[in-house]
Protein backbone atom coordinates (compact mmCIF):
# COMPACT_ATOMS: atom_id res chain seq x y z
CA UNK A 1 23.50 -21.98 -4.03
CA UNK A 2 24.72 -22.26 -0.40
CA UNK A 3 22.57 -24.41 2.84
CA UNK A 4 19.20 -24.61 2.92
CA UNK A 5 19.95 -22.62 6.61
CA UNK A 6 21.95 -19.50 4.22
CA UNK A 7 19.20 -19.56 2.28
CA UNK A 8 16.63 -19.15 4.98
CA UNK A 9 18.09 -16.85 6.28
CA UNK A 10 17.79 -14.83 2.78
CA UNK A 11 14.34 -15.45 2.66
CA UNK A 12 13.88 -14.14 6.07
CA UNK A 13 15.35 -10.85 5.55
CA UNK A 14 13.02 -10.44 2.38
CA UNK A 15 10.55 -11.34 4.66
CA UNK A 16 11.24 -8.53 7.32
CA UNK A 17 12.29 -5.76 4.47
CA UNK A 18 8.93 -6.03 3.19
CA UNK A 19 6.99 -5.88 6.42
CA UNK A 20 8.71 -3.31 8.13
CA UNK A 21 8.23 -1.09 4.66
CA UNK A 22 4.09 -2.04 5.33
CA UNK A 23 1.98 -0.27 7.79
CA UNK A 24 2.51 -3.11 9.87
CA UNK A 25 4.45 -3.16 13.27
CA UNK A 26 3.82 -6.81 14.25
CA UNK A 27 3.20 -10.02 13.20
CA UNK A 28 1.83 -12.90 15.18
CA UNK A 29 2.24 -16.33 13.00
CA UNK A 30 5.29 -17.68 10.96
CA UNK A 31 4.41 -20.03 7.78
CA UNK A 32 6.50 -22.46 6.84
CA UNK A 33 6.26 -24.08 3.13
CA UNK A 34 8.45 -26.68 1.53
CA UNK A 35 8.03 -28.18 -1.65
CA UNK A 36 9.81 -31.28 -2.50
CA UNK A 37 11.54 -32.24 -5.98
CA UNK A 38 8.65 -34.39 -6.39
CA UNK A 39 6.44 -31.40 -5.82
CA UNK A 40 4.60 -32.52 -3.21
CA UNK A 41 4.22 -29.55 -1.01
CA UNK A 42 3.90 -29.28 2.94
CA UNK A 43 3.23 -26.00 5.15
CA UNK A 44 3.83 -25.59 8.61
CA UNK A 45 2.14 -22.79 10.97
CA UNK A 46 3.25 -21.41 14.36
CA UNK A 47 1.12 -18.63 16.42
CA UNK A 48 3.74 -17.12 18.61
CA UNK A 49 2.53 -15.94 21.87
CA UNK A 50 3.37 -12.43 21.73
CA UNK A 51 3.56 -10.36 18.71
CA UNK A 52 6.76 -9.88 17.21
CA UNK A 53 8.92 -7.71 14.37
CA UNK A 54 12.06 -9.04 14.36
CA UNK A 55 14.19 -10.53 11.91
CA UNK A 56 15.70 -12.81 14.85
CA UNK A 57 12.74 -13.90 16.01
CA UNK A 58 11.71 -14.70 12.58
CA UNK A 59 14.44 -16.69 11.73
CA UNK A 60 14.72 -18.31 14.87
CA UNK A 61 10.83 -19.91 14.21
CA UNK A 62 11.63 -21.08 10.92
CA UNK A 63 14.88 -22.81 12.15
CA UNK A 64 13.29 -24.65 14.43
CA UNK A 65 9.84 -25.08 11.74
CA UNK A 66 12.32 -26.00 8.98
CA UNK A 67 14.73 -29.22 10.64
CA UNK A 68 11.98 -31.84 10.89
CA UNK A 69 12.16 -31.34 7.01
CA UNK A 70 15.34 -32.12 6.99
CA UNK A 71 14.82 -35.40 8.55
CA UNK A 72 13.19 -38.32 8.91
CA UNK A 73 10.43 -36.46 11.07
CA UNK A 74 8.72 -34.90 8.20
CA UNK A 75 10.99 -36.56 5.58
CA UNK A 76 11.09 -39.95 5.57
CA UNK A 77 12.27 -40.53 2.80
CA UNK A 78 15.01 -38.30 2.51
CA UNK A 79 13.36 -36.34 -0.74
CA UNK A 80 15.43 -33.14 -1.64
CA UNK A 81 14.19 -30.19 -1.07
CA UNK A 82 12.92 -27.85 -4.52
CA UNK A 83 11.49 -24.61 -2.42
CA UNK A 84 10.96 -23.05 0.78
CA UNK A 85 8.48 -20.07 1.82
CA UNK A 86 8.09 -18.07 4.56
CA UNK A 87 5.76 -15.75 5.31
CA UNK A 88 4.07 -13.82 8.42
CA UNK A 89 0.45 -13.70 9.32
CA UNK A 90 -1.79 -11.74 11.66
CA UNK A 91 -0.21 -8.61 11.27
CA UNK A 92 -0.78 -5.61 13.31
């Protein structure tokens, strides 16, 4: 099972893996989406300001996209957590 943070950090490497194996060399927005157990679903976007292709820079955007779910900021009712998705946008 393991933290929803070891588990991001899974789903970032996927992430990377299968971009840098694209034509692709950069990518410019990070989506976030959770899905509750109730399956109520909420997505999250950030544009970064430069282009990026790292798997640190990656995971370090959907840290910081990911806490307010873990919270009362974008969980106020403290609903467990079902899924989480990330992908990359605006490639280049």
């Amino acid at each position: 099972s393991g933290t929803v943070f070891e588990r991001l950090e899974g789903i970032c490497k996927r992430v990377i893996q299968r971009f840098h194996t694209s034509d692709f060399r950069n990518y410019k927005t990070v989506v976030v989406t959770v899905r509750f157990a109730d399956f109520e679903t909420k997505t999250r976007t950030r544009t970064l300001k430069r282009p990026a292709s790292s798997l640190d820079t990656l995971k370090q955007e959907t840290m910081k996209m990911i806490l307010p779910f873990l919270d009362k900021r974008e969980n106020p009712k403290g609903k467990m957590i079902r899924l989480i998705g990330v992908r990359v946008e605006k490639l280049s």
